[in-house]
C-alpha atoms as a PDB file:
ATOM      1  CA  UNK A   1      77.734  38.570 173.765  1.00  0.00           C
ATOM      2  CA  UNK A   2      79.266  41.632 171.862  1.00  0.00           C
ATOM      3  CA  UNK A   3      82.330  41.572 170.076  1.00  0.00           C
ATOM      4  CA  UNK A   4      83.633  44.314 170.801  1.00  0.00           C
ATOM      5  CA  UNK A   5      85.086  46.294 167.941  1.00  0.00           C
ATOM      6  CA  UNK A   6      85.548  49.735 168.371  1.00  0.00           C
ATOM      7  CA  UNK A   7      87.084  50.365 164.950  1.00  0.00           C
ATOM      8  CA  UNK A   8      84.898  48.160 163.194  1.00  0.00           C
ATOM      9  CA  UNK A   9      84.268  49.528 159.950  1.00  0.00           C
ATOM     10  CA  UNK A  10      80.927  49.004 158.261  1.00  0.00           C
ATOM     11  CA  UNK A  11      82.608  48.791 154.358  1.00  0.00           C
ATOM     12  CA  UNK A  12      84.421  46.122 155.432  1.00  0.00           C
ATOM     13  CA  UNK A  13      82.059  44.365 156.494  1.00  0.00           C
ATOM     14  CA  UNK A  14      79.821  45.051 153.641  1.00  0.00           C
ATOM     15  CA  UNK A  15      82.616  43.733 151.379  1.00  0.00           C
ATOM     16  CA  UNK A  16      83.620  40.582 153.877  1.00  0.00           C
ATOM     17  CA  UNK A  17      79.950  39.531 154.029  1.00  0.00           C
ATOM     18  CA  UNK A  18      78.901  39.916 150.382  1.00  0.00           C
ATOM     19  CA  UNK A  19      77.500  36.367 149.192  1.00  0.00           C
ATOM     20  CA  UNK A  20      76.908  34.927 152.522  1.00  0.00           C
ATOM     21  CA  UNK A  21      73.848  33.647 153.837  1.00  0.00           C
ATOM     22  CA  UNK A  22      72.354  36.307 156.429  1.00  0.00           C
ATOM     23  CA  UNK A  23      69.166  34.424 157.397  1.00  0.00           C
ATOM     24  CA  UNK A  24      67.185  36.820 155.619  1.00  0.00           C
ATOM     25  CA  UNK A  25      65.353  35.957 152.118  1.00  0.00           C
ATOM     26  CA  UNK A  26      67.008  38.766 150.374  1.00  0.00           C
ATOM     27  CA  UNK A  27      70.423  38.163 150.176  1.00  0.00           C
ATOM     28  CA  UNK A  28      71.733  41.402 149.560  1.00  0.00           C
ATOM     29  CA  UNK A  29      69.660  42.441 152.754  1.00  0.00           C
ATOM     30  CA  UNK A  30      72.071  43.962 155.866  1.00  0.00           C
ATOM     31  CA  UNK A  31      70.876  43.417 159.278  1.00  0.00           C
ATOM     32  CA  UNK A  32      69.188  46.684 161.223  1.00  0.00           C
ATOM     33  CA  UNK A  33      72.074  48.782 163.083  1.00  0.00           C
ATOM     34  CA  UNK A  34      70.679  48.094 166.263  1.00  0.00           C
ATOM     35  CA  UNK A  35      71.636  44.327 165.384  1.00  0.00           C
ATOM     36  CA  UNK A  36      75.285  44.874 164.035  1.00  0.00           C
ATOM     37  CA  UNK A  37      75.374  47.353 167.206  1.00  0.00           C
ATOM     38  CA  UNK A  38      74.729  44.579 169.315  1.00  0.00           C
ATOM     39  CA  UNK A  39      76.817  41.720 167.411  1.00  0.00           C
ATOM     40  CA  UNK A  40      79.686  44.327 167.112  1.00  0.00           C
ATOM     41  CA  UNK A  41      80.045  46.334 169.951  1.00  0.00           C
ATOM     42  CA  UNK A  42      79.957  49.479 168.019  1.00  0.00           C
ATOM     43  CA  UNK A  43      77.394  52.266 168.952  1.00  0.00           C
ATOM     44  CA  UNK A  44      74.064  53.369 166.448  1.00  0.00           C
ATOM     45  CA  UNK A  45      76.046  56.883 165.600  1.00  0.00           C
ATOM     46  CA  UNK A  46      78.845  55.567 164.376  1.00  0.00           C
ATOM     47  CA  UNK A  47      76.807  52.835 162.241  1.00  0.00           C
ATOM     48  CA  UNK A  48      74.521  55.868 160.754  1.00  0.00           C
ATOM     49  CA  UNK A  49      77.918  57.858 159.877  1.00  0.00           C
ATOM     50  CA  UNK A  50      79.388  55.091 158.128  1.00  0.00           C
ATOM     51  CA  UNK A  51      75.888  54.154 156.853  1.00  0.00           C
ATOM     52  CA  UNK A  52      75.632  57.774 154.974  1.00  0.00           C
ATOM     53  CA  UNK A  53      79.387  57.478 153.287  1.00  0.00           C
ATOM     54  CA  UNK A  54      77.737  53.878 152.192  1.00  0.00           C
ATOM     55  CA  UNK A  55      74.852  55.218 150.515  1.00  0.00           C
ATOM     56  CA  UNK A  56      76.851  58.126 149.485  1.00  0.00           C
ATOM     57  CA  UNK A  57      79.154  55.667 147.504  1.00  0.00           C
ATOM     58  CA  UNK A  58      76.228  54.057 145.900  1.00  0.00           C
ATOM     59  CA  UNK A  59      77.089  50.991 147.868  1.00  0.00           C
ATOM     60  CA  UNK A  60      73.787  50.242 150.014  1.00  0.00           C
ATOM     61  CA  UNK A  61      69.985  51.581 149.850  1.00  0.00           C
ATOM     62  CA  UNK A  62      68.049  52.411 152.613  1.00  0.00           C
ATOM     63  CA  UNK A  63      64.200  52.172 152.628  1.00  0.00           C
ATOM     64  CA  UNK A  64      61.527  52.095 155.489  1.00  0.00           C
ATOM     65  CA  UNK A  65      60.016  48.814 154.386  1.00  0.00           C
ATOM     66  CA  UNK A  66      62.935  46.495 153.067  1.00  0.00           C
ATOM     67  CA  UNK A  67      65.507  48.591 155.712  1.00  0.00           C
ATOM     68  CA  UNK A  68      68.942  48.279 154.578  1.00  0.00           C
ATOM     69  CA  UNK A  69      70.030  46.171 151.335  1.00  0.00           C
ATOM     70  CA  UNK A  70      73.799  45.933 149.130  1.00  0.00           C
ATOM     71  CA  UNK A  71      73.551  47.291 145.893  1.00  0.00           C
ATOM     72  CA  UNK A  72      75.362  45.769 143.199  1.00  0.00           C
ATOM     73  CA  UNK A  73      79.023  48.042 143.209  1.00  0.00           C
ATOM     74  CA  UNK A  74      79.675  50.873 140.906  1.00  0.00           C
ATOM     75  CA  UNK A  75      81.860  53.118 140.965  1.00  0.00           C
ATOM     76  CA  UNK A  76      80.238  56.332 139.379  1.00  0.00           C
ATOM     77  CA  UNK A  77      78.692  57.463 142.914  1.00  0.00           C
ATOM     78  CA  UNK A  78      82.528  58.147 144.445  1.00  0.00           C
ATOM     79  CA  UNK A  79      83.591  59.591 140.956  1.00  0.00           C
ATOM     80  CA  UNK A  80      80.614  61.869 140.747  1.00  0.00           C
ATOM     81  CA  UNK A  81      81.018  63.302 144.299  1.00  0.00           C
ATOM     82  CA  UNK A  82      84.673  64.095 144.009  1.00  0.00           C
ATOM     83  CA  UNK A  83      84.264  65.385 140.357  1.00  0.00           C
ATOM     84  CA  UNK A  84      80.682  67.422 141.510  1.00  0.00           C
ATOM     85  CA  UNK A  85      83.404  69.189 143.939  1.00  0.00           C
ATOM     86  CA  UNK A  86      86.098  69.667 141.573  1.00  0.00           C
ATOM     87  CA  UNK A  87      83.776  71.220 139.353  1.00  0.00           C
ATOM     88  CA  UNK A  88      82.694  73.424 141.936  1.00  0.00           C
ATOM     89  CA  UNK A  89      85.904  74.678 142.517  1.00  0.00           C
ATOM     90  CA  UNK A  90      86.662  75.668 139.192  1.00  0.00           C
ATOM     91  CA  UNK A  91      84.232  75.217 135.789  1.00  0.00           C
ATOM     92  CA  UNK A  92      88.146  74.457 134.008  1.00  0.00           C
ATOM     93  CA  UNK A  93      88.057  70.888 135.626  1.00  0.00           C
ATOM     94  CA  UNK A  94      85.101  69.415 133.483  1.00  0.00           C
ATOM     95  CA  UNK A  95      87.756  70.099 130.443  1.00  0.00           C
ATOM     96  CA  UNK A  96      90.355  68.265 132.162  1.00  0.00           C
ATOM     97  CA  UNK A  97      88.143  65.730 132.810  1.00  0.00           C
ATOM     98  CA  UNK A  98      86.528  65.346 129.209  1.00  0.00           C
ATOM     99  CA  UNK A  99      89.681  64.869 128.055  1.00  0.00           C
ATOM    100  CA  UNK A 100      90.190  62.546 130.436  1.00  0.00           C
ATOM    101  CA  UNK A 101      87.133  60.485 128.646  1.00  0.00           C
ATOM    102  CA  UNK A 102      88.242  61.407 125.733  1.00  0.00           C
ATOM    103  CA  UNK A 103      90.770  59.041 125.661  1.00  0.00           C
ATOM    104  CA  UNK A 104      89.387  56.555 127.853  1.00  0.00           C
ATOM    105  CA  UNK A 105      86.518  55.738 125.024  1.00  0.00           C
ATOM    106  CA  UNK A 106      89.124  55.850 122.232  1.00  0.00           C
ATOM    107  CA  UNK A 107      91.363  53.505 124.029  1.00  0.00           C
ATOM    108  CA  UNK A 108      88.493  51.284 124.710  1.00  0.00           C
ATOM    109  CA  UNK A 109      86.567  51.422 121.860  1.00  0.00           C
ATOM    110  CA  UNK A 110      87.912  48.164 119.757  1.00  0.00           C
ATOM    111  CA  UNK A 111      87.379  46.052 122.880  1.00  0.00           C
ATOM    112  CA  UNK A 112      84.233  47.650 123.677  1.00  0.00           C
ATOM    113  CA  UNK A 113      82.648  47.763 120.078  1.00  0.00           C
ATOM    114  CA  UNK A 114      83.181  44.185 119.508  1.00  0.00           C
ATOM    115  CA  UNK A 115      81.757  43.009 122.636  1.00  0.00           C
ATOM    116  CA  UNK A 116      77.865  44.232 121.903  1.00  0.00           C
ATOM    117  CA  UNK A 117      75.140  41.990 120.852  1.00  0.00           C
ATOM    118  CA  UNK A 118      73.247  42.184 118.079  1.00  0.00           C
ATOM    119  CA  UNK A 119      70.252  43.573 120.774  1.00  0.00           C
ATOM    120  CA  UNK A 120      72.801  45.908 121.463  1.00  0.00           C
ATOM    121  CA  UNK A 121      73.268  47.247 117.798  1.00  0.00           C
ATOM    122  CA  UNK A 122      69.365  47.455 117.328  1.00  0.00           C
ATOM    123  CA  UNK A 123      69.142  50.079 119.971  1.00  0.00           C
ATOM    124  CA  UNK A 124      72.027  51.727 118.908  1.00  0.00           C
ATOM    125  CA  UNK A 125      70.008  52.672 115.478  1.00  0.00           C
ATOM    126  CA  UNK A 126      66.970  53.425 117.064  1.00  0.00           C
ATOM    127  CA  UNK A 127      68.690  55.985 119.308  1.00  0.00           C
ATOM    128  CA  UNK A 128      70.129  57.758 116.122  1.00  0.00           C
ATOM    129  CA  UNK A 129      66.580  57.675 114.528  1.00  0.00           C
ATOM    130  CA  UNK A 130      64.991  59.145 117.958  1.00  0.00           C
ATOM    131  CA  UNK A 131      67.781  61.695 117.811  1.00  0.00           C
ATOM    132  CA  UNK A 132      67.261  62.987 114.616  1.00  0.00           C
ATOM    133  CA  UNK A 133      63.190  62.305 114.904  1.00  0.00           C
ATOM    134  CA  UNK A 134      63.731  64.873 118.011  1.00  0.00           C
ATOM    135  CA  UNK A 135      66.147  67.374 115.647  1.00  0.00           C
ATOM    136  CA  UNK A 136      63.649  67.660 112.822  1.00  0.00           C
ATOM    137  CA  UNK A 137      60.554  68.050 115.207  1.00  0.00           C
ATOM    138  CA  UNK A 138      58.214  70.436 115.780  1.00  0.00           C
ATOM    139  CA  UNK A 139      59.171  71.684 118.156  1.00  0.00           C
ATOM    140  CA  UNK A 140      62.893  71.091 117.777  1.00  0.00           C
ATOM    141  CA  UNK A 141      63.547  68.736 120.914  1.00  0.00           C
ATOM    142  CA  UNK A 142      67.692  68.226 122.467  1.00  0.00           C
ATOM    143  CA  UNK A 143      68.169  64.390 122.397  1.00  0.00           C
ATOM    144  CA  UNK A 144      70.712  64.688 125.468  1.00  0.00           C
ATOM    145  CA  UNK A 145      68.958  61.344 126.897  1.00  0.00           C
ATOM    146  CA  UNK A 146      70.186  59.897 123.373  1.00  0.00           C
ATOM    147  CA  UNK A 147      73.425  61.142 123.485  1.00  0.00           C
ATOM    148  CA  UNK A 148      74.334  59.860 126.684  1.00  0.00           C
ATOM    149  CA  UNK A 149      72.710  56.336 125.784  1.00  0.00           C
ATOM    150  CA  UNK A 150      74.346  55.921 122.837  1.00  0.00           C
ATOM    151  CA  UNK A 151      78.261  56.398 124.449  1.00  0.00           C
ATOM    152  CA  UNK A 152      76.790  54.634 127.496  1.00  0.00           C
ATOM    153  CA  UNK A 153      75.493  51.834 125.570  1.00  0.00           C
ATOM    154  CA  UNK A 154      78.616  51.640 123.030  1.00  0.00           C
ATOM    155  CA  UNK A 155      80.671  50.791 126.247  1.00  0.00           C
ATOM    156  CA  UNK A 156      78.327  49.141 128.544  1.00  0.00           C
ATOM    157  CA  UNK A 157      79.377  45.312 127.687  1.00  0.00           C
ATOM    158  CA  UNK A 158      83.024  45.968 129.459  1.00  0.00           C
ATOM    159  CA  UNK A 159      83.717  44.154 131.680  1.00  0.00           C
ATOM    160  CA  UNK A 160      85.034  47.133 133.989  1.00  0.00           C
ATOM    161  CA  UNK A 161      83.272  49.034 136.666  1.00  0.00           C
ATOM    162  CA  UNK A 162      86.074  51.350 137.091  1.00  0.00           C
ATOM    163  CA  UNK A 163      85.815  52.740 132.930  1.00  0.00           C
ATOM    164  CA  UNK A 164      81.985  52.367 132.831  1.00  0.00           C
ATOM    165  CA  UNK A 165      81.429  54.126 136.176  1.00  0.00           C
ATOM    166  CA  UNK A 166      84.007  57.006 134.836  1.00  0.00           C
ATOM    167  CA  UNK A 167      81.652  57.344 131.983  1.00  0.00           C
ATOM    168  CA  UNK A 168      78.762  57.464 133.399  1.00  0.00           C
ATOM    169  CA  UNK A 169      80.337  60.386 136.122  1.00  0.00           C
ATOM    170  CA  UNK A 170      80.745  62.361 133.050  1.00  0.00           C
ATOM    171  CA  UNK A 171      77.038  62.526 131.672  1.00  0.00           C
ATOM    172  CA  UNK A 172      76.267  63.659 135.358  1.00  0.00           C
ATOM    173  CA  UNK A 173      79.052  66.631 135.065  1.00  0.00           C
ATOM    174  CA  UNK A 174      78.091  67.762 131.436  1.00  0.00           C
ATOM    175  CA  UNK A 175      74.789  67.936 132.557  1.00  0.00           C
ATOM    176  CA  UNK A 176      75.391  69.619 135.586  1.00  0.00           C
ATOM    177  CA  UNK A 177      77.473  72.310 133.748  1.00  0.00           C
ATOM    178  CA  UNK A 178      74.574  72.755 131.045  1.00  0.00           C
ATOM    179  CA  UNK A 179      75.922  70.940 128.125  1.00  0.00           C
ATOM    180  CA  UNK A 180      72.465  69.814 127.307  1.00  0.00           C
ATOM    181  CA  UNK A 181      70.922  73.038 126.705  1.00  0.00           C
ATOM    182  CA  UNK A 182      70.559  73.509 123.290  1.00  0.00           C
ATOM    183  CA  UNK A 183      73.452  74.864 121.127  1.00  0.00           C
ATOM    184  CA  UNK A 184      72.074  75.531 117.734  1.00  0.00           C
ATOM    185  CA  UNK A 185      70.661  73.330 114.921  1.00  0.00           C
ATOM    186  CA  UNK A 186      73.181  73.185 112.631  1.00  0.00           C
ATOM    187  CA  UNK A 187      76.111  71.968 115.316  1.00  0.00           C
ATOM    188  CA  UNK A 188      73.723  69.142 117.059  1.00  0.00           C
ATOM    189  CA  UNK A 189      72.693  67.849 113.420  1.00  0.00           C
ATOM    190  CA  UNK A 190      77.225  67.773 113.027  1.00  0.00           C
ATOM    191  CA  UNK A 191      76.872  65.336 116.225  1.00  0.00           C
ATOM    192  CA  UNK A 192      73.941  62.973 115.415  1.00  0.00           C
ATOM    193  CA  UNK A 193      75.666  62.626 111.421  1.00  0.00           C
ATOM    194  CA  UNK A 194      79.111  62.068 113.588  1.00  0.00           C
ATOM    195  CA  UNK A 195      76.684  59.108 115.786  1.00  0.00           C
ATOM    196  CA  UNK A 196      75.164  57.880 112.223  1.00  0.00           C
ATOM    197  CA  UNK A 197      78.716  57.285 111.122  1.00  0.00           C
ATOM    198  CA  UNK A 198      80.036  55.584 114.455  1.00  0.00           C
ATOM    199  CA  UNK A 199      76.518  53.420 114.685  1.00  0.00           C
ATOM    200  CA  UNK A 200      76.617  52.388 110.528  1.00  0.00           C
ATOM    201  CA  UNK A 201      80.478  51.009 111.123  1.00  0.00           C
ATOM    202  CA  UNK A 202      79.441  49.035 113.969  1.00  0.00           C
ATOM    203  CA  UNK A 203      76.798  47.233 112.649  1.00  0.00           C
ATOM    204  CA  UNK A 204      78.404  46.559 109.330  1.00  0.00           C
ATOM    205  CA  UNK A 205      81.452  44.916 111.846  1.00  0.00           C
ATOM    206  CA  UNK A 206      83.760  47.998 110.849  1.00  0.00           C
ATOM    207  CA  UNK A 207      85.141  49.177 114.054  1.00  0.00           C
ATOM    208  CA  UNK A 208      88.422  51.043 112.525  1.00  0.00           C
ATOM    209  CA  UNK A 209      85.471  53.642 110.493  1.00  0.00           C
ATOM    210  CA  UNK A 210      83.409  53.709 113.425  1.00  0.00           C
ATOM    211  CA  UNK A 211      86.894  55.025 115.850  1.00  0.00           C
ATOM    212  CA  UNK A 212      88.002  57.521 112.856  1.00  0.00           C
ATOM    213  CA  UNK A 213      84.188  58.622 113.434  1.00  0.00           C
ATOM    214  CA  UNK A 214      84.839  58.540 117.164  1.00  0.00           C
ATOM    215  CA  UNK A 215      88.063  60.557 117.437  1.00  0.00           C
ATOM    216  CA  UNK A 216      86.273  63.313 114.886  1.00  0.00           C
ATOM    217  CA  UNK A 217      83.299  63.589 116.985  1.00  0.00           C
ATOM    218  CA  UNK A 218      85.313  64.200 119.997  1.00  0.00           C
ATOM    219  CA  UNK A 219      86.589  67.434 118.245  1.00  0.00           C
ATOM    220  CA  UNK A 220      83.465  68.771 118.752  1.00  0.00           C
ATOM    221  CA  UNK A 221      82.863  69.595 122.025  1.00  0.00           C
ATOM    222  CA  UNK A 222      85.664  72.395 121.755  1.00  0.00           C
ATOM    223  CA  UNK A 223      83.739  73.762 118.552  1.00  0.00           C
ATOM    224  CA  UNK A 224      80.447  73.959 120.236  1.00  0.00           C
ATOM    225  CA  UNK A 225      78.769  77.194 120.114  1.00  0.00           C
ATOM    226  CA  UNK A 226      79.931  79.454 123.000  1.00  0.00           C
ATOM    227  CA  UNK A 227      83.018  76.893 123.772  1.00  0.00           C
END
């Protein structure tokens, strides 16, 4: 019989359930919403409302073979929606907001640096030597998918959805602004030798260069051409 539940609310339940066993082989896997419908008392349009905030908050997938399945949480879906908006609204708030970053990697960056692996510091170098590989080209290519990876990757051992996931929601904003178009030669070779410097210091273990490196590279952005 149904329990009736006319406020039941699905992200609870998502959140209550997580790690239990479901009967399915997949344990991330969420039973169809004709079958919480049933168990819950709760009718198939409500389910598919609260089922689209869900996916909208990164928090489930939905696909016509495996159906409906829990993603592993981040929070850069709900940033990036509300910061998408902001933007929207007026082009000033992406400052706010990269200053906002700005000091969220500076005040994470000794905990952050000292945390990677040595796997970690490999790929670090080769995305400075793919950067530069891309700047001396010909054609001259943007390495935008570098410089994202390379702050991403810096920070990506924290142990802190909230700061990774605000990261990552700024890489989405500066690209939906256009900050990855190109801006002249001369100012994205002043980034990449700001990267070299940042990358060196942590692989030779000295994080105090790499933030002075860090805190001058930040400078940039309000430098770029046409800022």
């Amino acid at each position: 019989m149904a329990r009736k539940q006319p406020n039941f609310d699905l992200l609870a339940y998502l959140a209550a359930s997580s790690g239990e066993h479901n009967g399915y082989d997949e344990p991330d896997r969420i039973p169809p919403l004709n079958e919480l419908s049933k168990s819950y008392g709760v009718s198939i349009a409500s389910l598919r409302e609260q089922l689209e905030v869900a996916r909208a908050l990164g928090i489930v997938e939905v696909r016509p073979r495996t159906g409906i399945r829990r993603l592993e949480y981040t929070f850069a879906p709900a940033v990036h929606e509300s910061l998408s908006y902001a933007i929207a609204l007026d082009r000033e708030n992406f400052e706010k907001y990269s200053d906002l970053r700005k000091h969220i990697e500076t005040a994470y960056w000794h905990q952050a640096v000292a945390a990677l692996t040595d796997e970690d510091r490999v790929e670090l170098d080769e995305l400075v030597e793919h950067a530069w590989s891309k700047l001396h080209g010909d054609p001259v290519q943007i390495p935008h998918q570098e410089h994202r990876q390379l702050h991403l990757t810096i920070y990506r051992r924290l142990d802190n959805p909230f700061v990774v996931g605000m990261l990552e929601a700024y890489w989405d904003a500066y690209e939906q602004i256009g900050l990855n178009r190109f801006e002249g030669l001369e100012y994205l070779e002043s980034v990449w030798a700001y990267h070299r410097r940042m990358v060196a210091a942590i692989v030779a273990a000295d994080y105090d260069s790499g933030y002075q490196a860090l805190i001058e590279h930040m400078e940039l952005i309000y430098r770029r051409p046409g800022g």
